[in-house]
N, C-alpha and C. Protein backbone atom coordinates (compact mmCIF):
# COMPACT_ATOMS: atom_id res chain seq x y z
N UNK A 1 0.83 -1.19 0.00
CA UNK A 1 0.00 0.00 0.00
C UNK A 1 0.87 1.25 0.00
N UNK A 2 1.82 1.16 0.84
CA UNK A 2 3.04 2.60 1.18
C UNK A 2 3.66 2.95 -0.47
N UNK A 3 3.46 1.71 -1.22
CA UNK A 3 4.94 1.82 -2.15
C UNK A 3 4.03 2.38 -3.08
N UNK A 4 2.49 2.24 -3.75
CA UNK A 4 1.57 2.12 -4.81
C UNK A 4 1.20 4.16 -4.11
N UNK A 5 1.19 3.90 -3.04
CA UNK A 5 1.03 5.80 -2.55
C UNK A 5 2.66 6.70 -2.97
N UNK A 6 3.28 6.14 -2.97
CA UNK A 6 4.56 6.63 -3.78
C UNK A 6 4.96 6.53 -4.39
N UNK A 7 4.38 5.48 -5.29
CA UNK A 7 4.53 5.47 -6.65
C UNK A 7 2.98 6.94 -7.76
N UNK A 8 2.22 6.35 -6.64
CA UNK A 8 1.09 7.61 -7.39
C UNK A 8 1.81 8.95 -7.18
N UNK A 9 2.22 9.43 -5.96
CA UNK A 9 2.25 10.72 -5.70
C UNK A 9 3.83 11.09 -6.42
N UNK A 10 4.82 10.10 -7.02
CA UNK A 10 5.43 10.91 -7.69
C UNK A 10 5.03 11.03 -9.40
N UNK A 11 4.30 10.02 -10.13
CA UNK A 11 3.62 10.36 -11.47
C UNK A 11 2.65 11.61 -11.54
N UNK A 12 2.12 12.31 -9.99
CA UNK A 12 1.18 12.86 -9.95
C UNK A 12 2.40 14.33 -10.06
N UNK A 13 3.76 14.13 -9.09
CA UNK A 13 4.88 14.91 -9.28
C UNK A 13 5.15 15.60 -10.76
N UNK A 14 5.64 14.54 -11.56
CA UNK A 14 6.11 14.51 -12.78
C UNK A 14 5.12 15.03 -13.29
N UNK A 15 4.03 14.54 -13.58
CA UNK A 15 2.72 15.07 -14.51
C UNK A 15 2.25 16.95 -14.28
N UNK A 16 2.65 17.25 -12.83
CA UNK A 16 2.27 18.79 -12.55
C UNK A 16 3.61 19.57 -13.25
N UNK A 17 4.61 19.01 -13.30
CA UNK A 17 5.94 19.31 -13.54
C UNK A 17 5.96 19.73 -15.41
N UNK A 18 5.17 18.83 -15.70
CA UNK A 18 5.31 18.65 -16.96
C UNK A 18 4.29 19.59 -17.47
N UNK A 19 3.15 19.31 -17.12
CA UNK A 19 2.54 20.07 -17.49
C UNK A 19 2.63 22.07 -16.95
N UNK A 20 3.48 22.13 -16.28
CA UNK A 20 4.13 23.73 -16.05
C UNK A 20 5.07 23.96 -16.90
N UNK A 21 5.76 22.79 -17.49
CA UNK A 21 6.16 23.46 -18.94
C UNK A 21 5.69 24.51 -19.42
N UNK A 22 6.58 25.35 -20.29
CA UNK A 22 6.01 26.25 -21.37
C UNK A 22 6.28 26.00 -22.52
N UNK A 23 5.47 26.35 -23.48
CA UNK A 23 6.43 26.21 -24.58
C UNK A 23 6.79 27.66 -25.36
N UNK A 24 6.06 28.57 -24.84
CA UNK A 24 6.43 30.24 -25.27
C UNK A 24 5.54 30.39 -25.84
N UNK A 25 4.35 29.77 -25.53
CA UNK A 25 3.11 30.64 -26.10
C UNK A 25 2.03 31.18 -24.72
N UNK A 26 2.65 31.08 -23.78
CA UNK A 26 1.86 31.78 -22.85
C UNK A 26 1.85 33.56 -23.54
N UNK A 27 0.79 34.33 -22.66
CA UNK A 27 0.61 35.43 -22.85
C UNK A 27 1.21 36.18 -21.84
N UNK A 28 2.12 37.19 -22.43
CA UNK A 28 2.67 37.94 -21.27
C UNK A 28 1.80 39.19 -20.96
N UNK A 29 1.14 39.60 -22.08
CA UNK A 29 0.08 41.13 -22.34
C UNK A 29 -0.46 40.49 -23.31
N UNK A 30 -2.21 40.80 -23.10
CA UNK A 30 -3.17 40.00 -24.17
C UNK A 30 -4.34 41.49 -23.67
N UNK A 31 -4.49 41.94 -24.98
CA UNK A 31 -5.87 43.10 -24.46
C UNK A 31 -7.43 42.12 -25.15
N UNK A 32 -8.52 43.16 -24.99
CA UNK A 32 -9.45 42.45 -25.54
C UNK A 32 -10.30 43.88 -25.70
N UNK A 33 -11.29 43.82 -26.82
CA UNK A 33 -12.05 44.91 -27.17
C UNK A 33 -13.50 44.60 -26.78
N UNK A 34 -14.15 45.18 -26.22
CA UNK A 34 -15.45 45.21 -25.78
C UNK A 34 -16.38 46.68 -26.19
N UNK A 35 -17.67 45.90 -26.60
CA UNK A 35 -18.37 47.12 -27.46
C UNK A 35 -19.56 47.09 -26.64
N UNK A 36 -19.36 48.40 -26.13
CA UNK A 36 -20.92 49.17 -25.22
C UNK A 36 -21.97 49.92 -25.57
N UNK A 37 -22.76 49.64 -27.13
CA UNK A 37 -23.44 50.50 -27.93
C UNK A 37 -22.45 50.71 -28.70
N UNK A 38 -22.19 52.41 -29.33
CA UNK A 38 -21.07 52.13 -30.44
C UNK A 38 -19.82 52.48 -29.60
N UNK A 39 -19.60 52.21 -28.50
CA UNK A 39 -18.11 52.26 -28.32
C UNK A 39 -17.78 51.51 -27.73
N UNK A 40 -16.63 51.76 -28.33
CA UNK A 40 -15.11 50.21 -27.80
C UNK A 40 -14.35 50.53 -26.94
N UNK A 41 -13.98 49.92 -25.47
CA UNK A 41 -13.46 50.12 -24.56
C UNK A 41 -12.12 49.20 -25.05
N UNK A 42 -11.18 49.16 -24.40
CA UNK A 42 -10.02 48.37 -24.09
C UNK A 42 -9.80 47.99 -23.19
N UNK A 43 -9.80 46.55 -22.89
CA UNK A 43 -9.30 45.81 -21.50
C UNK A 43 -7.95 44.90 -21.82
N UNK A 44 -6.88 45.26 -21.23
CA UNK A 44 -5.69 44.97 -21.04
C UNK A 44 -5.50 43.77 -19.70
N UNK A 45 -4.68 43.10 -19.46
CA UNK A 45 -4.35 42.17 -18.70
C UNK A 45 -2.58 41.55 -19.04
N UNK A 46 -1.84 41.55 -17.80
CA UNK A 46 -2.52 41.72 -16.51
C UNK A 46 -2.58 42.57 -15.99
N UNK A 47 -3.12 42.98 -15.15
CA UNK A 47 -3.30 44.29 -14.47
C UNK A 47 -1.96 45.09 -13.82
N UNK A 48 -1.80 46.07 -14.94
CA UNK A 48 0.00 46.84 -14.35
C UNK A 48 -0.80 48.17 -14.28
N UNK A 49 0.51 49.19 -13.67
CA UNK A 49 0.17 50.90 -13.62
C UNK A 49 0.93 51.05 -14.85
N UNK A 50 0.09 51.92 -15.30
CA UNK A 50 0.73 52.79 -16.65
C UNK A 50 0.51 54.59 -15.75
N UNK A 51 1.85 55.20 -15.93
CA UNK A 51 2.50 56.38 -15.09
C UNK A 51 2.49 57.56 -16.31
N UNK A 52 1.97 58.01 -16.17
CA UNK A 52 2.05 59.46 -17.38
C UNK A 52 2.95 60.38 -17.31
N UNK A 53 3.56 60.32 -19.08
CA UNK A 53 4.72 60.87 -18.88
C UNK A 53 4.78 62.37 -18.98
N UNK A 54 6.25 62.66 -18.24
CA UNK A 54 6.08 64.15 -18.02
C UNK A 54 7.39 64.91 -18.33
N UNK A 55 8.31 63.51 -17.92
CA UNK A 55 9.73 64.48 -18.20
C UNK A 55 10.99 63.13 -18.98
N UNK A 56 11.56 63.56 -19.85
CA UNK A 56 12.76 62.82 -20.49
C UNK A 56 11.97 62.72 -21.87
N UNK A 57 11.74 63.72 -22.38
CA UNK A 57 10.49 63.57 -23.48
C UNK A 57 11.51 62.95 -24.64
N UNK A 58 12.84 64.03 -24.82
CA UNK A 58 13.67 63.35 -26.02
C UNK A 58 13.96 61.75 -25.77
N UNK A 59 14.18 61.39 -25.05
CA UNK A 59 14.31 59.74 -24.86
C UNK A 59 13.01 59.38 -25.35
N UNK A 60 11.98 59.61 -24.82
CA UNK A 60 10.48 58.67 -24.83
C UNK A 60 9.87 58.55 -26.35
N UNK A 61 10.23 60.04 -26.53
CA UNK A 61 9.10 60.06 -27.67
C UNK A 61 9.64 60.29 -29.06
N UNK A 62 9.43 60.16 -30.46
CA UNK A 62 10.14 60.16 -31.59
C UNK A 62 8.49 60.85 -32.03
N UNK A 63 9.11 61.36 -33.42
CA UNK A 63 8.64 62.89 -34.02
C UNK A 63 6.73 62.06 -34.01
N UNK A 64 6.17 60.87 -34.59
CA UNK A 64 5.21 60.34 -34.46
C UNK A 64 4.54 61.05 -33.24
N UNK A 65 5.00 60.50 -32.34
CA UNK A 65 4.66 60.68 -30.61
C UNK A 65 4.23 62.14 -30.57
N UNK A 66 4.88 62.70 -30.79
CA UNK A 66 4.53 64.53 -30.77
C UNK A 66 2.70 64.97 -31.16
N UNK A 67 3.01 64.59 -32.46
CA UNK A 67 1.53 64.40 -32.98
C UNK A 67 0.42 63.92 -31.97
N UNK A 68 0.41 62.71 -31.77
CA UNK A 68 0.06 61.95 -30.60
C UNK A 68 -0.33 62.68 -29.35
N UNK A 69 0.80 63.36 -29.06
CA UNK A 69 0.50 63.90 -28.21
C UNK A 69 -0.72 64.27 -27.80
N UNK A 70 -0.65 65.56 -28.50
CA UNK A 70 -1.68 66.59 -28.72
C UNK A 70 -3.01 66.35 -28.36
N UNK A 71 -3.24 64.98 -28.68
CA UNK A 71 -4.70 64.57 -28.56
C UNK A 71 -5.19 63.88 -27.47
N UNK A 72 -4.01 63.76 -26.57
CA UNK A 72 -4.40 62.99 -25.26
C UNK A 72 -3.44 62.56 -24.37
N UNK A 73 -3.28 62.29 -23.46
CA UNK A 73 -2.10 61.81 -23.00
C UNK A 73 -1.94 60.19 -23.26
N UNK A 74 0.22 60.42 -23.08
CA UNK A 74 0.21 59.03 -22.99
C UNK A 74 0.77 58.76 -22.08
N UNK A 75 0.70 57.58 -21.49
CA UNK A 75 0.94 56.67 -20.30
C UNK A 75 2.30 55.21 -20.67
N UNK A 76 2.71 55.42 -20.12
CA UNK A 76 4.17 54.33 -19.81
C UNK A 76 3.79 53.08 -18.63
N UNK A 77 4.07 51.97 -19.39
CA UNK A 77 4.71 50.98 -18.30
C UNK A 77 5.62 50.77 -17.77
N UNK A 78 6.23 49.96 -16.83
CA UNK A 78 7.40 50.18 -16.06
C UNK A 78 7.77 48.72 -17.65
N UNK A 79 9.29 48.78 -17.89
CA UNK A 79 9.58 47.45 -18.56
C UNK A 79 9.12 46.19 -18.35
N UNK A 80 8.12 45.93 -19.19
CA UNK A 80 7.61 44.23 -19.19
C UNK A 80 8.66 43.22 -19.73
N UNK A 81 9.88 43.29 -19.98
CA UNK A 81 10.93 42.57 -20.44
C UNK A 81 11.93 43.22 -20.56
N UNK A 82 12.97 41.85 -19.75
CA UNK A 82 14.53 43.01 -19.60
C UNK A 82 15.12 42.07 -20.36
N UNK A 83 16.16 41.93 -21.23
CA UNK A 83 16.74 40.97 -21.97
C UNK A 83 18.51 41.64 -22.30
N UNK A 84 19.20 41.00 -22.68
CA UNK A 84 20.67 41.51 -22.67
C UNK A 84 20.27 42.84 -23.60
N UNK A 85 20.05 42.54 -24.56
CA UNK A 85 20.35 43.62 -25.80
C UNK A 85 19.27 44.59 -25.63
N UNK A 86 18.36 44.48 -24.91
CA UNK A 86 17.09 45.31 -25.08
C UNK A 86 15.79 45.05 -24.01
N UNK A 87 15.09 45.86 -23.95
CA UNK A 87 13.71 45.99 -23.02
C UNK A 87 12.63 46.16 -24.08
N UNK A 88 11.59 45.75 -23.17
CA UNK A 88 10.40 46.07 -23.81
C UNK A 88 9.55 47.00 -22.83
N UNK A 89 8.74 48.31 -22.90
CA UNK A 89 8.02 48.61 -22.12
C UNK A 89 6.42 48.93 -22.82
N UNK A 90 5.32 49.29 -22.53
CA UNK A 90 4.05 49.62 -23.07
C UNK A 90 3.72 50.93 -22.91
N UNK A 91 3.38 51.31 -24.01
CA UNK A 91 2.63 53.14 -23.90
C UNK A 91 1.28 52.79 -24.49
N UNK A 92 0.54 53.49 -23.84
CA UNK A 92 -1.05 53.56 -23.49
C UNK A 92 -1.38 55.07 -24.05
N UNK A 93 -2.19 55.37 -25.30
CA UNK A 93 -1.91 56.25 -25.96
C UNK A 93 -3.81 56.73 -25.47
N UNK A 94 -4.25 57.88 -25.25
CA UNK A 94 -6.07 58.41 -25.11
C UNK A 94 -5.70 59.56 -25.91
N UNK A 95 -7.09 59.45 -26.76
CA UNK A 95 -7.00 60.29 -27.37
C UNK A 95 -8.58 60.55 -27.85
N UNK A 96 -9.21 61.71 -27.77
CA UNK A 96 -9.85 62.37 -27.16
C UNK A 96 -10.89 62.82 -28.73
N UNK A 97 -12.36 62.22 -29.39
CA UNK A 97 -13.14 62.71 -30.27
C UNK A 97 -13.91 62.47 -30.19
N UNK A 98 -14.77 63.76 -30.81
CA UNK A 98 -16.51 63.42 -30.93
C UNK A 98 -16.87 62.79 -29.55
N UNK A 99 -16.57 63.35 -28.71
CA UNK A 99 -16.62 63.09 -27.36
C UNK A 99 -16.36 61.84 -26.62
N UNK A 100 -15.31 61.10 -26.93
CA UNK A 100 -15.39 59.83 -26.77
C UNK A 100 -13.91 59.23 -26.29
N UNK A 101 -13.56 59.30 -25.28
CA UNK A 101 -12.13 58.42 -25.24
C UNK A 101 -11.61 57.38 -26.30
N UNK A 102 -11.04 57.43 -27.07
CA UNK A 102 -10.09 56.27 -28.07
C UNK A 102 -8.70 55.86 -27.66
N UNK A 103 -8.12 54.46 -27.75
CA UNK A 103 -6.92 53.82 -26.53
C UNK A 103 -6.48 53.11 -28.11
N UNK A 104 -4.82 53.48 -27.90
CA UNK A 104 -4.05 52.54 -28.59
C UNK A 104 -2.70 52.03 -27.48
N UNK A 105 -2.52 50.87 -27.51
CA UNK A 105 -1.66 50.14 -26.87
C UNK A 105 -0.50 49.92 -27.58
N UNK A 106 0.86 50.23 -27.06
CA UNK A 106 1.71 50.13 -28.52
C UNK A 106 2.92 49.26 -27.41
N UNK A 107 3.56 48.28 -28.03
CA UNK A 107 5.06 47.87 -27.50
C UNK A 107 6.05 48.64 -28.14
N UNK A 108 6.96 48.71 -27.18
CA UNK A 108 7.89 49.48 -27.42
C UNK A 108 9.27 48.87 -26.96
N UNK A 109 10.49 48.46 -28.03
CA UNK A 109 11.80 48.03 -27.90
C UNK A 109 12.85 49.41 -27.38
N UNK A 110 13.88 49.13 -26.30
CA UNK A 110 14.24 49.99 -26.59
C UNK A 110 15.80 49.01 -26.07
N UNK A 111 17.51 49.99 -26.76
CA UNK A 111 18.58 49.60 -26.21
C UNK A 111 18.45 49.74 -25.22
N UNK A 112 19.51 49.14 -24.30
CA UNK A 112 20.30 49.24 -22.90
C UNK A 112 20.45 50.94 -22.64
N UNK A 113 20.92 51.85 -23.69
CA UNK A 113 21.04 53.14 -23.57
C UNK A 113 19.68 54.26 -23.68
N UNK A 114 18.75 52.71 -23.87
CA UNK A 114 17.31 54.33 -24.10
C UNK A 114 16.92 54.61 -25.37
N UNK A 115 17.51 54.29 -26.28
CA UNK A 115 17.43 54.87 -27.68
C UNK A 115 16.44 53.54 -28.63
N UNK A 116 15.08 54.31 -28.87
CA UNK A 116 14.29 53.75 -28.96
C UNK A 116 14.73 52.37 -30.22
N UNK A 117 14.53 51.40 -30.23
CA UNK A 117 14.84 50.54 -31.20
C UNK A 117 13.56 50.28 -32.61
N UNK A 118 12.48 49.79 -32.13
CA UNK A 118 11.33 49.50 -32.63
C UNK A 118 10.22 49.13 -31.94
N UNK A 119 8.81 49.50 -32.77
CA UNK A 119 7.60 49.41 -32.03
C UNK A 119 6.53 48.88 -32.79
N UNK A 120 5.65 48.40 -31.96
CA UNK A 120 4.07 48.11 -32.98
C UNK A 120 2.58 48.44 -32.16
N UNK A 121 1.97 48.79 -32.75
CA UNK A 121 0.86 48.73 -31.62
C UNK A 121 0.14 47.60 -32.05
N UNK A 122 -0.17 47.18 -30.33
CA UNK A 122 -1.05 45.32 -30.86
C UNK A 122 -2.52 45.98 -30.50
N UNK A 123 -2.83 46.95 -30.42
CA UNK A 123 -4.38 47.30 -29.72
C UNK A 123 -4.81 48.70 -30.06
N UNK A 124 -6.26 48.69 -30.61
CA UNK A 124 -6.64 50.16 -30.99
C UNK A 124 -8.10 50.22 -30.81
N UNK A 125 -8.94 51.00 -30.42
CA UNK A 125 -10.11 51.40 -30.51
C UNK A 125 -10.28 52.38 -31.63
N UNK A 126 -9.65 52.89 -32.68
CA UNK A 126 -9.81 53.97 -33.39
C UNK A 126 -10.35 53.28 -34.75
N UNK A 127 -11.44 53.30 -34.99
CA UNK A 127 -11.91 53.42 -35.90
C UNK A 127 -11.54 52.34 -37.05
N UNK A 128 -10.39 53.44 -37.66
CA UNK A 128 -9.65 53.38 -39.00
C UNK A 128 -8.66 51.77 -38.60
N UNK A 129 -8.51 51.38 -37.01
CA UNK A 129 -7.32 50.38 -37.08
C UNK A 129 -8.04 49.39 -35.80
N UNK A 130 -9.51 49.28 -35.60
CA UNK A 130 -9.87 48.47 -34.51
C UNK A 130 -9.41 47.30 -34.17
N UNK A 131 -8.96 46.98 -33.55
CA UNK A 131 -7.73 45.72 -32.85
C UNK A 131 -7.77 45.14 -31.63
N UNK A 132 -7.03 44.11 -31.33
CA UNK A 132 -6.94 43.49 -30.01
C UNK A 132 -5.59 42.64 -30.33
N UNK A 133 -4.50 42.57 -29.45
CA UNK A 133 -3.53 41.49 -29.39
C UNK A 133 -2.96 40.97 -28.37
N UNK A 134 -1.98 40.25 -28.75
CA UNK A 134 -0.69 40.51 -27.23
C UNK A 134 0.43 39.86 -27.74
N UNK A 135 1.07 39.70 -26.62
CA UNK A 135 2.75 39.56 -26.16
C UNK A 135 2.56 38.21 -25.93
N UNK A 136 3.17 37.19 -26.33
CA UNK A 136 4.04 35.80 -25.43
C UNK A 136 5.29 35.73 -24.91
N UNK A 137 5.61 34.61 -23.99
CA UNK A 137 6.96 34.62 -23.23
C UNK A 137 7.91 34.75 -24.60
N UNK A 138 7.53 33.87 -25.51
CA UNK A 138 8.94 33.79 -27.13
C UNK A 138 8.67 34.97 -27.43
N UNK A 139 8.31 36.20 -27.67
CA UNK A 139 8.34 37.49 -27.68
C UNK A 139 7.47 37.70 -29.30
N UNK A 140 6.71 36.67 -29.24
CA UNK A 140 5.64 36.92 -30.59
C UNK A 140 4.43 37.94 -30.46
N UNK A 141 4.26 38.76 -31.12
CA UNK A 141 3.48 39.94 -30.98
C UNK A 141 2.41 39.54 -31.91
N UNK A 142 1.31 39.68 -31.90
CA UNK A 142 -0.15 39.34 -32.51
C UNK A 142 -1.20 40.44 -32.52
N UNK A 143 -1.23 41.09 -33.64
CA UNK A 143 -2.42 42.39 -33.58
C UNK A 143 -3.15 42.15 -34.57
N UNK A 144 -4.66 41.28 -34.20
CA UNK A 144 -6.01 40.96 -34.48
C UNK A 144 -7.03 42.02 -34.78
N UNK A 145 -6.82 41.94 -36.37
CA UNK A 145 -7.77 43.26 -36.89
C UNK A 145 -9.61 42.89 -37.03
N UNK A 146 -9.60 43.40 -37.06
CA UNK A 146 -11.34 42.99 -36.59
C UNK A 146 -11.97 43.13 -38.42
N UNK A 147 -11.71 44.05 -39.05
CA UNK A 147 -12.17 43.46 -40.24
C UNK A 147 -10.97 42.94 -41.23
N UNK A 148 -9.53 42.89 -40.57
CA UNK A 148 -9.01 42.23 -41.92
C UNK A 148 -7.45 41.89 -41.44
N UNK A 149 -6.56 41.00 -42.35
CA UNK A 149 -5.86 39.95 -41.61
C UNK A 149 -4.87 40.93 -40.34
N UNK A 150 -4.76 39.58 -39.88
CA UNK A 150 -4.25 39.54 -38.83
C UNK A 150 -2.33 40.01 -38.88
N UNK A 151 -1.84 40.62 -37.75
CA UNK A 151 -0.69 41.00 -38.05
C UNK A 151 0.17 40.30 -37.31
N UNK A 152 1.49 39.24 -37.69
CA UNK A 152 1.88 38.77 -36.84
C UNK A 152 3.95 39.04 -36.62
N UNK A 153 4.41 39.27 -35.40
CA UNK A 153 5.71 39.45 -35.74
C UNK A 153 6.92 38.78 -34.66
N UNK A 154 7.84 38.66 -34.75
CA UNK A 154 8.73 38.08 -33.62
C UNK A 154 9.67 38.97 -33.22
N UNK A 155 9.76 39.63 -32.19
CA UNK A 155 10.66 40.40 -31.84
C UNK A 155 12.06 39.76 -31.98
N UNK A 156 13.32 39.70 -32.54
CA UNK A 156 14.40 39.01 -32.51
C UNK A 156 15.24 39.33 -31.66
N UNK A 157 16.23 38.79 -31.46
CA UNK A 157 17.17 39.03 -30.02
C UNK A 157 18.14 40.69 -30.22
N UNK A 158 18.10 41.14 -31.19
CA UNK A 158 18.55 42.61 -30.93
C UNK A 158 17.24 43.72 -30.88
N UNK A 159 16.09 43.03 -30.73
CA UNK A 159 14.91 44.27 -30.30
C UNK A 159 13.92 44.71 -31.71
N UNK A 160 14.61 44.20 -32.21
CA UNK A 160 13.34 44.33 -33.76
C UNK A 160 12.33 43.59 -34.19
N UNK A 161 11.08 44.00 -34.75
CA UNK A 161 10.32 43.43 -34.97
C UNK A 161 10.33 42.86 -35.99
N UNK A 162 9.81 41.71 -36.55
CA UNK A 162 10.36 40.88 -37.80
C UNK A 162 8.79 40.14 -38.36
N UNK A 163 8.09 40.26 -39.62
CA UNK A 163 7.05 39.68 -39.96
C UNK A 163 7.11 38.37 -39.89
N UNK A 164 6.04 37.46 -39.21
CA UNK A 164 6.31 36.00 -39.24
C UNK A 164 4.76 35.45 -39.87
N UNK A 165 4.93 34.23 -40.28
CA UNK A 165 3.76 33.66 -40.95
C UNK A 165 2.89 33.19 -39.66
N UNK A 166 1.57 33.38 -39.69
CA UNK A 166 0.98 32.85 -38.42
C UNK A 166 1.12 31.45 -38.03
C-alpha cells in the first residue's frame, strides 16, 4: 500500500511538472475589445500601472509621438521585459473625439542606452485600425484586426520586430 502511494504521488509529481512546462506561447500582455453601444473600450491584462509621462520627453518620444500627443495623453509601463540587448516597455496612448475616449496600446523596444529601437501597436479602438492582441513569453506579438488579416511578428534578439507567418 506505502509503495503504490509513492509510486502515485510521484507520477502525480512529474505530470504537474510537466505540465508547467512552457512552450512560449503563454501570454505575457493579451488586451481584448469590448463594445458598449457604439463604443469600444479596451481591457488589457494583466493588471499593471501605466504612469504618465512628463519628463525625459527626447528619450520617450520620436517625431510620431509629438503628434500623438496633442490629442491625449500618454501613459508608460514600467519594462515588461529586460533581456541583454534590449527591453520592452508599453505606452497607453487616449486620445480624445466626438466626445469619446479612443486607446491605442503600442510595444515598445528599446537599447540598454534608451534609444528607442522598434515598435508596434497590438491594440486600438480607433476606428480606422480596430484591434486586439498581445505579447508571449517567445516574444511573438499578434495584432487581431477585426475586419481584416491579422498581423503577426517576432521580436528578434537585438529588439526588432520581424514579420512571421501565423
Amino acid at each position: 500500500m506505502m509503495q503504490s502511494t509513492f509510486k502515485f504521488l510521484v507520477i502525480a509529481v512529474m505530470a504537474g511538472m510537466m505540465s508547467s512546462c512552457s512552450n512560449g506561447d503563454n501570454q505575457i500582455v493579451a488586451t481584448s475589445l469590448k463594445k458598449k453601444g457604439d463604443i469600444y473600450t479596451l481591457g488589457y491584462g494583466p493588471e499593471m500601472q501605466f504612469n504618465q509621462i512628463t519628463d525625459s520627453v527626447d528619450i520617450l518620444f520620436t517625431p510620431d509621438d509629438y503628434s500623438k500627443i496633442l490629442g491625449g495623453p500618454v501613459k508608460q509601463s514600467d519594462f515588461i521585459i529586460n533581456r541583454d540587448k534590449f527591453q520592452i516597455r508599453l505606452f497607453l496612448y487616449e486620445n480624445y473625439s466626438k466626445g469619446q475616449a479612443r486607446f491605442r496600446l503600442k510595444l515598445r523596444t528599446y537599447a540598454k542606452d534608451m534609444k528607442i529601437i522598434d515598435e508596434m501597436i497590438i491594440a486600438s479602438t480607433l476606428e480606422e485600425e480596430l484591434s486586439d492582441g498581445y505579447l508571449t513569453e517567445n516574444l511573438k506579438a499578434v495584432r487581431k484586426h477585426k475586419d481584416s488579416n491579422d498581423i503577426v511578428m517576432k521580436i528578434d534578439e537585438y529588439g526588432n520586430f520581424k514579420s512571421v507567418a501565423k
